[in-house]
Each structure stands twice: as structure tokens, then as C-alpha cells.
Protein backbone atom coordinates (compact mmCIF):
# COMPACT_ATOMS: atom_id res chain seq x y z
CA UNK A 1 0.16 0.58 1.57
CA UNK A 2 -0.13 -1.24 -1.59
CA UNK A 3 1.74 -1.93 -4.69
CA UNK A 4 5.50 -0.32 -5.57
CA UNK A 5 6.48 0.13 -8.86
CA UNK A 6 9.80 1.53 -9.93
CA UNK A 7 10.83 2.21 -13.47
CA UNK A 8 14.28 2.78 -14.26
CA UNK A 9 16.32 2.82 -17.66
CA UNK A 10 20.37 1.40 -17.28
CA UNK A 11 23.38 3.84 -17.43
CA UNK A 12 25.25 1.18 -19.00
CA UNK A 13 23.43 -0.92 -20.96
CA UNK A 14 19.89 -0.34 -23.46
CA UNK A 15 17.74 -1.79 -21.01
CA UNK A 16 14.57 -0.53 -18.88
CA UNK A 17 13.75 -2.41 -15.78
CA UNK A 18 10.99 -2.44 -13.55
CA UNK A 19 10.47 -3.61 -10.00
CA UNK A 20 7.50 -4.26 -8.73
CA UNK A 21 6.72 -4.96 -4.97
CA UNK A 22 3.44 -6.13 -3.09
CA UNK A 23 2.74 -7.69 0.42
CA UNK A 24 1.88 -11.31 0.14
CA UNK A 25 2.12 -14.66 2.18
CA UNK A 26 4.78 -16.55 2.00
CA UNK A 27 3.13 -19.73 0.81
CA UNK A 28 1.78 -17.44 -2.67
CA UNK A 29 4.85 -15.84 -2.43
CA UNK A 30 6.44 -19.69 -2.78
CA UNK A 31 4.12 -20.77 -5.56
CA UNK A 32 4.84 -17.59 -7.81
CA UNK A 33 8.50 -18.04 -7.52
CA UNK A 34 7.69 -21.35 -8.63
CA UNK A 35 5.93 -20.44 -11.34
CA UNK A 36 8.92 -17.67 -12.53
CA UNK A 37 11.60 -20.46 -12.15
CA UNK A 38 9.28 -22.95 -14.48
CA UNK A 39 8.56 -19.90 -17.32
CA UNK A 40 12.22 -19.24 -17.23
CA UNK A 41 12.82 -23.04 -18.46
CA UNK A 42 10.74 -22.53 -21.06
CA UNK A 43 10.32 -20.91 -24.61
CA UNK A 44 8.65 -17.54 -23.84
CA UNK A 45 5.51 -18.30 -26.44
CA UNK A 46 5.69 -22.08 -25.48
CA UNK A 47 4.70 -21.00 -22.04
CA UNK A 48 2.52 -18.17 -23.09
CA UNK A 49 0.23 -20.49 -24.99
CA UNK A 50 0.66 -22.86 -21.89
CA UNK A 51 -0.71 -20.42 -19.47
CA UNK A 52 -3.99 -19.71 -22.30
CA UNK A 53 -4.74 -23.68 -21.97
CA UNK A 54 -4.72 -23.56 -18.36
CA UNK A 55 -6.87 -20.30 -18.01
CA UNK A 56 -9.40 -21.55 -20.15
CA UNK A 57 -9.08 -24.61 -18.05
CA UNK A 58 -9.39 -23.17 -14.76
CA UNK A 59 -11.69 -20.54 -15.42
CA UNK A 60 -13.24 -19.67 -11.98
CA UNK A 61 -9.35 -18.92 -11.05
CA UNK A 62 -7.17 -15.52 -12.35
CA UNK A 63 -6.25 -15.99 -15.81
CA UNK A 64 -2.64 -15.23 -13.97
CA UNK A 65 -1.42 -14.55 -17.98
CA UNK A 66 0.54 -10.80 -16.87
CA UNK A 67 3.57 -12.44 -16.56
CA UNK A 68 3.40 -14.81 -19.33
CA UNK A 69 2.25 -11.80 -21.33
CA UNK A 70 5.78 -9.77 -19.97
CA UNK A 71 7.68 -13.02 -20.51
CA UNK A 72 6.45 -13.55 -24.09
CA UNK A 73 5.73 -9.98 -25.51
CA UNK A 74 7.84 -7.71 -24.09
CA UNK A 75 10.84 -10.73 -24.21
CA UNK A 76 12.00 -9.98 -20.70
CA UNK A 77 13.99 -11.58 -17.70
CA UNK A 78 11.98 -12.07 -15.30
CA UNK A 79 12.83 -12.86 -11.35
CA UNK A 80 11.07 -12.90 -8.13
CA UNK A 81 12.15 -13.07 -4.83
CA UNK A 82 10.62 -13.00 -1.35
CA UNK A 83 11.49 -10.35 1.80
CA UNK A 84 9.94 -12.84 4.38
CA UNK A 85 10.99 -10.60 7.14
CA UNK A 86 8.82 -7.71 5.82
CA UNK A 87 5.81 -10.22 3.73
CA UNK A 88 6.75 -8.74 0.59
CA UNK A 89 7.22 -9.70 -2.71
CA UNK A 90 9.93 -8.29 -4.90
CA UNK A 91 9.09 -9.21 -9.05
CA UNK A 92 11.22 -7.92 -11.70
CA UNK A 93 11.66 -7.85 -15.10
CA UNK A 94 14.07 -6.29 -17.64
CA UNK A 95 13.39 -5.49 -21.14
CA UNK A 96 16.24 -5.11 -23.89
CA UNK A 97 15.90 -1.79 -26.04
């Protein structure tokens, strides 16, 4: 199948969220989590301009900056969990209005 987006806007509050799902193993699965938790600990363009050092770093890896780009520009909460019993991982993220 592929990736699952859903888009959805809150009865009850002024917020949009959006769930996105994709198969993956559950040692990536792991590290992105990881990587979630650690930009939630941190000031949203603190860790934006963290993940632009380590691109240019790394640069035969993914620049990986999506979710620092969510995080930072579009000032969401962002989570991620892992369905190990159908290899799936669940990221969302929910933007104030």
C-alpha cells in the first residue's frame, strides 16, 4: 500500500491535525521516535537550525529536515508511535489556528 494521510480540523478546539501512517521496521521506527521525543525537548528553531548543521554535515544521508520544518514553521505538536504488530508507523502533528 503506501503512505496514509488523514486531515482533520477539531469540533472543539481551532486546531487541524494530521496523521500520517507508513510501514517501517521497527528499529527506524525506534530511532524516529527518538528523534520526536529529542525535538520535543527543544526550542522549535533551536532544533530546526540543529537539524541544517547536521544535514550539511551528513550530506550523502536525507536531509530528514520535514519534521523539523513542521516542528518549527507550522509550530506544531508532534508525536509518533509504533503499531509493531502491523510494521507501521503512526506520526502526528497538530497545528493551532
Amino acid at each position: 500500500d503506501g503512505i496514509r494521510m488523514i486531515v482533520s480540523k477539531s469540533k472543539h478546539k481551532n486546531e487541524v491535525h494530521l496523521a500520517v501512517y507508513n510501514y517501517l521496521d521497527k528499529k527506524t521506527a525506534e530511532e524516529l521516535i527518538e528523534r520526536v521525543n529529542r525535538m520535543n525537548e527543544l526550542d522549535s528553531l533551536e532544533y530546526y537550525i540543529h537539524r541544517m548543521k547536521e544535514s550539511v554535515k551528513n550530506k550523502q544521508e536525507p536531509s530528514q529536515l520535514g519534521l523539523a520544518r513542521i516542528y518549527h514553521e507550522g509550530q506544531a505538536k508532534i508525536s509518533a508511535q509504533f503499531h509493531d504488530d502491523a510494521g507501521i508507523i503512526e506520526v502526528r502533528a497538530i497545528f493551532s489556528m
